[in-house]
C-alpha atoms as a PDB file:
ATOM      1  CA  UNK A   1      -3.335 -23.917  -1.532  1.00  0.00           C
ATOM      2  CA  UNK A   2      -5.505 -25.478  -4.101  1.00  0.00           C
ATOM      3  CA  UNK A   3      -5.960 -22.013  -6.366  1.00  0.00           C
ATOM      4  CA  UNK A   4      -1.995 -22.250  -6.010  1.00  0.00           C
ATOM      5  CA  UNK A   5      -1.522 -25.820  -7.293  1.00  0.00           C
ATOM      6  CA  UNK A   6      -4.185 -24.822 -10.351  1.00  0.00           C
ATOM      7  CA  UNK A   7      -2.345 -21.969 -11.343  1.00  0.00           C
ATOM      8  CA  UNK A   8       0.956 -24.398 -11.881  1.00  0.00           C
ATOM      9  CA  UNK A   9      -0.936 -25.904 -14.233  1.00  0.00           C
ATOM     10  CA  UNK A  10      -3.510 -23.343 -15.404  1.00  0.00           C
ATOM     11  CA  UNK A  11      -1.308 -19.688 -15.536  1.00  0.00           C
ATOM     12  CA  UNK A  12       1.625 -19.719 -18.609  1.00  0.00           C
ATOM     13  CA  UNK A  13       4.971 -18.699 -17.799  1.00  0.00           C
ATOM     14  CA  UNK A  14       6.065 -14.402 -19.501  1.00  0.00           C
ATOM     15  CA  UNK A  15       6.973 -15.433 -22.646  1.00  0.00           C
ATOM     16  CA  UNK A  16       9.805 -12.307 -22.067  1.00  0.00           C
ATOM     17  CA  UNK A  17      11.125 -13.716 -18.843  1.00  0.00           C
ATOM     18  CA  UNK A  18      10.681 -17.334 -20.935  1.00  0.00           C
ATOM     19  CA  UNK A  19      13.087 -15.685 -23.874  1.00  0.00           C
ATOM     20  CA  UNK A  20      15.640 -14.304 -20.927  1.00  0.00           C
ATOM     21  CA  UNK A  21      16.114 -17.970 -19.539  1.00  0.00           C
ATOM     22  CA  UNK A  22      17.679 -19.098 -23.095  1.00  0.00           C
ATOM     23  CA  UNK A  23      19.624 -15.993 -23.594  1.00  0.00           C
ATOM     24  CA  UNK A  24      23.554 -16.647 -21.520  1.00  0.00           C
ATOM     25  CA  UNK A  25      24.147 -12.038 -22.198  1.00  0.00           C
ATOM     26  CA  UNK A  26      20.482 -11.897 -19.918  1.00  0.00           C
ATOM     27  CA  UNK A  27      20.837 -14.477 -17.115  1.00  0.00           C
ATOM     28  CA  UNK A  28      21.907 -13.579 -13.451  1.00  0.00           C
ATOM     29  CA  UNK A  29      22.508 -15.625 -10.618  1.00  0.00           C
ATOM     30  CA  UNK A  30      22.207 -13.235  -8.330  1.00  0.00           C
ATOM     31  CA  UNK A  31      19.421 -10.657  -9.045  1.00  0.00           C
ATOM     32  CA  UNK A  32      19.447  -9.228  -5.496  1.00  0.00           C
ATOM     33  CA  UNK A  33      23.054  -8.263  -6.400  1.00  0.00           C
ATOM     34  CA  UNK A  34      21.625  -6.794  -8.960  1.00  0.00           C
ATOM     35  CA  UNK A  35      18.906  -4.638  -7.504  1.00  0.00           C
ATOM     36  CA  UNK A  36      21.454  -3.071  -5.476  1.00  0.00           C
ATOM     37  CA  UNK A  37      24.031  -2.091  -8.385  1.00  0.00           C
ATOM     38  CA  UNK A  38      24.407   1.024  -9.540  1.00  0.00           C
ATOM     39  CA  UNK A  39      22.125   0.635 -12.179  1.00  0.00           C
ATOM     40  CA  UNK A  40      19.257  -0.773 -10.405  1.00  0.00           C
ATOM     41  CA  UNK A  41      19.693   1.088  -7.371  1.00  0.00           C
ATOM     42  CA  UNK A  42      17.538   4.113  -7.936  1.00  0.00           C
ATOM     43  CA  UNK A  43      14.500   1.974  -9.202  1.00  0.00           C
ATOM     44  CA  UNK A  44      14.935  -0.328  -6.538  1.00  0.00           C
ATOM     45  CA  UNK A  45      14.818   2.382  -3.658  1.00  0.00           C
ATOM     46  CA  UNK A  46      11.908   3.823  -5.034  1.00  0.00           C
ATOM     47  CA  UNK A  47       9.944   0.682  -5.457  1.00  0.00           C
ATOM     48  CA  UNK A  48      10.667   0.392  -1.719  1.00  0.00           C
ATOM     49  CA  UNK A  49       9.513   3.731  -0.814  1.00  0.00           C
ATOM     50  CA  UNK A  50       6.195   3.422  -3.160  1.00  0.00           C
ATOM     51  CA  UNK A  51       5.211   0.132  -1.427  1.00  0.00           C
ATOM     52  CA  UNK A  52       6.486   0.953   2.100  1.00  0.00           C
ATOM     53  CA  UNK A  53       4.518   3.958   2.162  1.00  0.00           C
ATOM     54  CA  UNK A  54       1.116   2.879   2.000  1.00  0.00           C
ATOM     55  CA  UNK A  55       1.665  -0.368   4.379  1.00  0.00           C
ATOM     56  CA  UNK A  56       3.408   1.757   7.159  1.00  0.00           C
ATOM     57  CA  UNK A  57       0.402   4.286   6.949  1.00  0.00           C
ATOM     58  CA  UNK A  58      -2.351   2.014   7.293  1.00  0.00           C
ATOM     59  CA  UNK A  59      -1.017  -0.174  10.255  1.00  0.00           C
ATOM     60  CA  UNK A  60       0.167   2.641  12.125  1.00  0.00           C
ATOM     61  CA  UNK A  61      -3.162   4.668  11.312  1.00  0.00           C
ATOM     62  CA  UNK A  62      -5.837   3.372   9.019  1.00  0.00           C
ATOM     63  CA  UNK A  63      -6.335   0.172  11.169  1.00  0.00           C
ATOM     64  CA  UNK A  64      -6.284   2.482  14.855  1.00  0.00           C
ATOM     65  CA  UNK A  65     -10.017   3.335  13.428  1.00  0.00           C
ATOM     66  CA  UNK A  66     -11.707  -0.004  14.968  1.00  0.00           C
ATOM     67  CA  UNK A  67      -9.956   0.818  18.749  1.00  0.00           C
ATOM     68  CA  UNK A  68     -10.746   3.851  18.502  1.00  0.00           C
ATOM     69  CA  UNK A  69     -14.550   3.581  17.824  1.00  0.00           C
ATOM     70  CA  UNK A  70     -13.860   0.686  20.576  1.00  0.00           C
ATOM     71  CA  UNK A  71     -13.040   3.224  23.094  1.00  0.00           C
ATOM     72  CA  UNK A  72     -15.640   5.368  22.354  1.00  0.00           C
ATOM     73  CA  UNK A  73     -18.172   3.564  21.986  1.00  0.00           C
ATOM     74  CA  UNK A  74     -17.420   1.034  24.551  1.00  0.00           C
ATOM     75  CA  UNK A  75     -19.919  -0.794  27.124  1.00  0.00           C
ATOM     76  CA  UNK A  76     -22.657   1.604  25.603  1.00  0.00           C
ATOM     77  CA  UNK A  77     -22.837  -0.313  21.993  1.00  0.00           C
ATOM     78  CA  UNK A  78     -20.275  -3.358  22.169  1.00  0.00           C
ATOM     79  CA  UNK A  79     -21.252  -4.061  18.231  1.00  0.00           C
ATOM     80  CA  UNK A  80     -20.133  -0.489  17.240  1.00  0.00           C
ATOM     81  CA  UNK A  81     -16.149  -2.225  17.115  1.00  0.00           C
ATOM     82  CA  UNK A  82     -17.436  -4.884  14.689  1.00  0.00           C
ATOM     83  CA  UNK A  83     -19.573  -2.346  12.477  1.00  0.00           C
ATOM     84  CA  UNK A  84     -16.197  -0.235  12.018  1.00  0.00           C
ATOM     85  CA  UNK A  85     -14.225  -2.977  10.940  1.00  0.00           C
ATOM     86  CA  UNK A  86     -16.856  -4.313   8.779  1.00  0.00           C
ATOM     87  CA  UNK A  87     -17.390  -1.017   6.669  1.00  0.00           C
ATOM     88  CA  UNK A  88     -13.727  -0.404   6.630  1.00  0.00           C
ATOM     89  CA  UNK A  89     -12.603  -4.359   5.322  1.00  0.00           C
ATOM     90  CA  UNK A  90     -15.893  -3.670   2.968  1.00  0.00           C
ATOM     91  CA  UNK A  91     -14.175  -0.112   1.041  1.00  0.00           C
ATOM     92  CA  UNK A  92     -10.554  -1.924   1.326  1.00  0.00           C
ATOM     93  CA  UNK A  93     -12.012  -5.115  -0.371  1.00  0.00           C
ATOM     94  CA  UNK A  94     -13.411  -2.691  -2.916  1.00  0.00           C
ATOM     95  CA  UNK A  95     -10.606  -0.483  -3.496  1.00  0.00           C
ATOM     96  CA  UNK A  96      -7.814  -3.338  -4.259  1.00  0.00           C
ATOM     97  CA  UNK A  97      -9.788  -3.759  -7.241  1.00  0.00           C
ATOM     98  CA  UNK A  98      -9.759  -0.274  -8.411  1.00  0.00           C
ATOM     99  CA  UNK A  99      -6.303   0.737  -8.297  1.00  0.00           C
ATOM    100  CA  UNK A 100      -4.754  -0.530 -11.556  1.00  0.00           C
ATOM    101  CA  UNK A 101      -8.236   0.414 -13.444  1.00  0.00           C
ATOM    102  CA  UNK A 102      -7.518   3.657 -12.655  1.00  0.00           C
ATOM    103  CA  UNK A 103      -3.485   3.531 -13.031  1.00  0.00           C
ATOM    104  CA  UNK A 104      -4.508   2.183 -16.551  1.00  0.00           C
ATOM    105  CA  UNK A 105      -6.898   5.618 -17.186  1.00  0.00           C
ATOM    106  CA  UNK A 106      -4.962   8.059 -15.630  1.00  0.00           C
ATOM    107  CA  UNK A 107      -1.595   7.463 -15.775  1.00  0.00           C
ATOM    108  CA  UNK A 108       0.802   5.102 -12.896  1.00  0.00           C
ATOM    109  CA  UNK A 109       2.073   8.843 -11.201  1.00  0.00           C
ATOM    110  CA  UNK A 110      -0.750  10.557 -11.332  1.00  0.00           C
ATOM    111  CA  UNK A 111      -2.967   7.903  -9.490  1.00  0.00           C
ATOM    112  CA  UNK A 112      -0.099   7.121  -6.735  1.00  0.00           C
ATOM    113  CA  UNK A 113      -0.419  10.944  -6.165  1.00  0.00           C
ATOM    114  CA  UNK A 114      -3.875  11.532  -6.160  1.00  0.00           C
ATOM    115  CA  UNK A 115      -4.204   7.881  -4.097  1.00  0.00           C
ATOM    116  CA  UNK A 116      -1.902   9.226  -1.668  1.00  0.00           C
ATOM    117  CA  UNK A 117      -3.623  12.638  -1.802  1.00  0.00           C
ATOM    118  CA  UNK A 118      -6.938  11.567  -0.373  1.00  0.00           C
ATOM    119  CA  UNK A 119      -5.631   8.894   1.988  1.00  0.00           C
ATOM    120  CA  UNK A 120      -3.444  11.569   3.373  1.00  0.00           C
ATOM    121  CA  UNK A 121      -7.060  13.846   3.533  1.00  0.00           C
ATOM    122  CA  UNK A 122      -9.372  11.176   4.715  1.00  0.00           C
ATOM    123  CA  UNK A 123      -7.060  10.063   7.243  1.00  0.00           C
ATOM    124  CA  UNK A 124      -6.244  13.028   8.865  1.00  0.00           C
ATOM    125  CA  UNK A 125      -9.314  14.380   8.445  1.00  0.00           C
ATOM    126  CA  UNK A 126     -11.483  12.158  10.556  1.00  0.00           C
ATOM    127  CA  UNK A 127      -9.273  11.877  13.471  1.00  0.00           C
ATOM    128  CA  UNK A 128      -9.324  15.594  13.407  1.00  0.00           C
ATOM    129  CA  UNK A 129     -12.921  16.588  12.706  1.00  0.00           C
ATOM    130  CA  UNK A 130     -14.852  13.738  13.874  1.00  0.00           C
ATOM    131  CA  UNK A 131     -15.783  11.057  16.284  1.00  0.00           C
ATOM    132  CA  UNK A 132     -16.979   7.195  16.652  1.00  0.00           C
ATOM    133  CA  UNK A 133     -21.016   6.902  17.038  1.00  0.00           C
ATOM    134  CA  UNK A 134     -21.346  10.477  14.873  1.00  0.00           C
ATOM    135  CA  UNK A 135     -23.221   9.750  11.606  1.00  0.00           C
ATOM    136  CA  UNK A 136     -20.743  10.616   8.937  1.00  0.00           C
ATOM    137  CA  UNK A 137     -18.317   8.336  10.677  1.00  0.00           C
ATOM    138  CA  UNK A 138     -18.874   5.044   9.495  1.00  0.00           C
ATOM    139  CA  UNK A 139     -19.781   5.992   5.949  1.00  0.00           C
ATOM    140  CA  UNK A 140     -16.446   7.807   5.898  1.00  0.00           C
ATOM    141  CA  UNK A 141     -14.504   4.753   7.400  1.00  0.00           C
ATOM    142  CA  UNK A 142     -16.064   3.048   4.668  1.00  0.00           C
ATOM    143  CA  UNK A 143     -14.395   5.894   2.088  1.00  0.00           C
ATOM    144  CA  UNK A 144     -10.649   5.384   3.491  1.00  0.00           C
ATOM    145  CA  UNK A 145     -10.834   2.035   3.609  1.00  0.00           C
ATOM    146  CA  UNK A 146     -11.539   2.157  -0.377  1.00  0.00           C
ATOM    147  CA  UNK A 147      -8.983   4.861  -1.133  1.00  0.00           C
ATOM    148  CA  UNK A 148      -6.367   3.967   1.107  1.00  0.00           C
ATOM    149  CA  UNK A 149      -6.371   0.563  -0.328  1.00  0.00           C
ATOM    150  CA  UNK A 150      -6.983   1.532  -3.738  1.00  0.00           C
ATOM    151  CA  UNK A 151      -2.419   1.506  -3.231  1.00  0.00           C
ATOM    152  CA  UNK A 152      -2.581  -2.464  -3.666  1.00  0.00           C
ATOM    153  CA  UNK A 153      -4.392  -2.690  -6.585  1.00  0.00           C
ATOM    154  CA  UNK A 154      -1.950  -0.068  -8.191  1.00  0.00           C
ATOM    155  CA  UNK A 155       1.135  -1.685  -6.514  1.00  0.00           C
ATOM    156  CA  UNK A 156       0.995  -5.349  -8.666  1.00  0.00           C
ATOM    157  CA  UNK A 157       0.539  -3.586 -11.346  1.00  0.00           C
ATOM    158  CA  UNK A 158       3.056  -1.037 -12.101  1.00  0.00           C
ATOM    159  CA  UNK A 159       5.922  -2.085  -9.308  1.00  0.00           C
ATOM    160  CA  UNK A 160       6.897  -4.958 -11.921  1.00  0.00           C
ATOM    161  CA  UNK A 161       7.038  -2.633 -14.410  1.00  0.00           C
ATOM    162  CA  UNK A 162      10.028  -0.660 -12.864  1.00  0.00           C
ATOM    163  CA  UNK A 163      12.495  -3.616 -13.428  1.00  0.00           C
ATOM    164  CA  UNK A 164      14.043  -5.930 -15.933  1.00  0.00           C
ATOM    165  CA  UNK A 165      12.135  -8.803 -16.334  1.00  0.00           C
ATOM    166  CA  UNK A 166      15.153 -11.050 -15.506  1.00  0.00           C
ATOM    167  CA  UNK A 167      15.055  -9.589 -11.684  1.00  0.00           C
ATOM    168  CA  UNK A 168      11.270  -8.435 -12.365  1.00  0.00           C
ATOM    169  CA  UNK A 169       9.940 -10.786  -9.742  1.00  0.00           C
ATOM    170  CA  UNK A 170      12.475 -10.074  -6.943  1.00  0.00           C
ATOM    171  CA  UNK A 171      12.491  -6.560  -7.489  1.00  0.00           C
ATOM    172  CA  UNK A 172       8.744  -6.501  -6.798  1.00  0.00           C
ATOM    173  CA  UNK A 173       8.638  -8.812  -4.213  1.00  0.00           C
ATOM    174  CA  UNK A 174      11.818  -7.310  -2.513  1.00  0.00           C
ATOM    175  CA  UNK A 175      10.169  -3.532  -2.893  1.00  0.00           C
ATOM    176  CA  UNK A 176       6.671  -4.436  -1.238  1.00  0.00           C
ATOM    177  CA  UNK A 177       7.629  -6.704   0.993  1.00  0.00           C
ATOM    178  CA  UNK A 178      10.568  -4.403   2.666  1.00  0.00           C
ATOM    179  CA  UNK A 179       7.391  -2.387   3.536  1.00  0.00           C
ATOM    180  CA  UNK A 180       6.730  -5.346   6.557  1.00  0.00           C
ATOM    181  CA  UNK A 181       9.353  -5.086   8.445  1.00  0.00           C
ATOM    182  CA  UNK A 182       9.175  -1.159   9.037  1.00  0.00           C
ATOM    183  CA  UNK A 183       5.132  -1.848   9.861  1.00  0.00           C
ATOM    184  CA  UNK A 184       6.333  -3.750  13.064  1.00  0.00           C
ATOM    185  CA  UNK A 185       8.671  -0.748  14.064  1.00  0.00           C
ATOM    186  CA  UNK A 186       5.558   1.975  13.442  1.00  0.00           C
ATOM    187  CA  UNK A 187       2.877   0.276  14.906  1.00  0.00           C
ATOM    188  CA  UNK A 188       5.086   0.582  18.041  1.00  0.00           C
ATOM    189  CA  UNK A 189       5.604   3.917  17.783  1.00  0.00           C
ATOM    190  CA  UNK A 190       1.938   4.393  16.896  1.00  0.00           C
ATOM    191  CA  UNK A 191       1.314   2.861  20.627  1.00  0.00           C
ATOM    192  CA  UNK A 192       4.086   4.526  22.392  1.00  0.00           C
ATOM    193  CA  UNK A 193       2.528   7.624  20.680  1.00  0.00           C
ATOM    194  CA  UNK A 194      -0.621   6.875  22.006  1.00  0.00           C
ATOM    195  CA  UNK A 195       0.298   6.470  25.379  1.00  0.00           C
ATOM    196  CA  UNK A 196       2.162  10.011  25.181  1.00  0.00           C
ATOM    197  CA  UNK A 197      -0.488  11.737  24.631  1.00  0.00           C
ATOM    198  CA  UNK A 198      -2.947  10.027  27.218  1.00  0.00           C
ATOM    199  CA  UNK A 199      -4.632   7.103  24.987  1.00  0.00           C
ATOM    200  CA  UNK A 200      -5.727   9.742  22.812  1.00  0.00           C
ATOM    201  CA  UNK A 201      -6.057   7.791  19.309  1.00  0.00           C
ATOM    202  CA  UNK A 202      -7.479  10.613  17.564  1.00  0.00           C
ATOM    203  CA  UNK A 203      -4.119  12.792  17.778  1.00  0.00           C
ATOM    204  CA  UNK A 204      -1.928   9.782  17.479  1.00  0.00           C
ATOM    205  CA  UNK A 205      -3.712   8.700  14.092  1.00  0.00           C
ATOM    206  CA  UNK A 206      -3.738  12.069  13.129  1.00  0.00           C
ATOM    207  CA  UNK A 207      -0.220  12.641  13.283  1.00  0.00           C
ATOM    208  CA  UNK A 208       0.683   9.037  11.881  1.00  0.00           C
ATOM    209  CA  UNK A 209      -2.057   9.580   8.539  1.00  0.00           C
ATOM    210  CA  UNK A 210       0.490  12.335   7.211  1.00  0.00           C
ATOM    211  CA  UNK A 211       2.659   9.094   5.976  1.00  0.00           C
ATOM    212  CA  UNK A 212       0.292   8.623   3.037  1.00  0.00           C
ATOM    213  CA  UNK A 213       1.950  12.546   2.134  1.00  0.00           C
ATOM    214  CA  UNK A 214       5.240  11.540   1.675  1.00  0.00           C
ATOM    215  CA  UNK A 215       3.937   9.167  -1.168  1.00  0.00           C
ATOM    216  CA  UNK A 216       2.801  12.736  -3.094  1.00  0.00           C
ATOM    217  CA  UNK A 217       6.748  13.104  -2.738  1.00  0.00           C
ATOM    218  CA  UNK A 218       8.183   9.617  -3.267  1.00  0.00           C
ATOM    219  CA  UNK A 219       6.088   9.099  -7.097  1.00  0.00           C
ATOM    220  CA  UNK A 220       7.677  11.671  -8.432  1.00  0.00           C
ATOM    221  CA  UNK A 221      10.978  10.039  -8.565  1.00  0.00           C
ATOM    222  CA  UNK A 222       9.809   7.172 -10.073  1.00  0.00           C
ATOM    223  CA  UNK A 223      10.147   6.085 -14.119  1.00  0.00           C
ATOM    224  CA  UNK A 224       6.660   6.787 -15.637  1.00  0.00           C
ATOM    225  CA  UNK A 225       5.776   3.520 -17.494  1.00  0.00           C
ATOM    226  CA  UNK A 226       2.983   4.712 -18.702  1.00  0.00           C
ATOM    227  CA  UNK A 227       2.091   3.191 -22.123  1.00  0.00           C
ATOM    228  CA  UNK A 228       5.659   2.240 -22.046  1.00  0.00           C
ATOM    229  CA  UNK A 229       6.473  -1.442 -23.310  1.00  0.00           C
ATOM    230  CA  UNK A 230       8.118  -3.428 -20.672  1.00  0.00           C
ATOM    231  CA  UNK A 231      11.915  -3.153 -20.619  1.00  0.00           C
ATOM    232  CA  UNK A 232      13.450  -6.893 -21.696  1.00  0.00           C
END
């Protein structure tokens, strides 16, 4: 609350969306209308897509990692829970840094793909091959939780770039926060998966890690901005 009251005071206004607030040809009253008109509509589908993607994925598989190692581990090393969720929160609290340094190098579609890439791999990939209390585990919890969240450092910085700045705040607040409601519906069906297949985590997480894929897909229809000056 009290970093929020500073920046009030502390953060200046865009001087673009400043300009747009004088100009009467620029102003809307209605800029969700907007997102949804034919012109916006596009942009504003993808932008849902590219911040859906990586929310769905990580609730309905990234974040199964701690109860899984809880059921493996169980009574024999109660900490082992705690450890998992420790080195994942540590690479995730790493990687939201990262991802609009390295949109910046190597280009806003590029990284999305790549991003989405080697969640997809990591994912998958220890569900599949390994198992809680093995030795590579944690360190590679510790890797997904840095790639996989590597997404929401990209995400605030090239979703605004995708609109207008006179709807530039609602269309990136509409596109990654859409994302929340679906997370409800798939960690559901992460659980009901579960269950079919006997509490087996591994093969429900497994199955549920391919969502980071369809991002490979999804960034392709998306404007590159990249070096581009923001659209007015």
């Amino acid at each position: 609350a009290l970093v929020g009251l500073a920046a009030l005071w502390i953060v200046p206004e865009s001087p673009k969306w400043l300009a747009t607030r004088g100009d009467a040809t620029k102003k809307t009253d209605t800029p969700m209308r907007e997102l949804f008109s034919p012109a916006l509509l596009r942009v504003t589908l993808v932008g849902i897509a590219l911040a859906s993607i990586p929310l769905i994925a990580a609730w309905s598989a990234g974040r199964w990692l701690t109860p899984w190692a809880d059921q493996v581990a169980g009574a024999a090393d109660p900490k082992y829970k705690a450890e998992t969720q420790f080195w994942w929160a540590f690479g995730a609290a790493l990687g939201s840094f990262f991802g609009g340094q390295i949109a910046s190098l190597l280009g806003r579609r590029l990284t999305y793909f790549l991003i989405s890439l080697f969640s997809a791999v990591l994912t998958v990939g220890i569900f599949l091959f390994l198992k809680p209390l093995q030795p590579a585990f944690l360190p590679l919890v510790f890797v997904q939780g840095l790639v996989a969240t590597l997404f929401f450092g990209w995400l605030p910085l090239c979703l605004p770039e995708l609109f207008p700045t006179r709807v530039r705040a609602s269309g990136a607040g509409l596109s990654y926060n859409f994302g929340r409601f679906l997370v409800a519906g798939a960690v559901l069906g992460t659980g009901a998966l579960t269950s079919f297949f006997g509490g087996d985590y591994a093969k429900a997480g497994a199955i549920m890690g391919l969502i980071y894929g369809l991002g490979m897909i999804a960034i392709w229809f998306t404007p590159d901005t990249t070096g581009k000056k923001l659209e007015d």
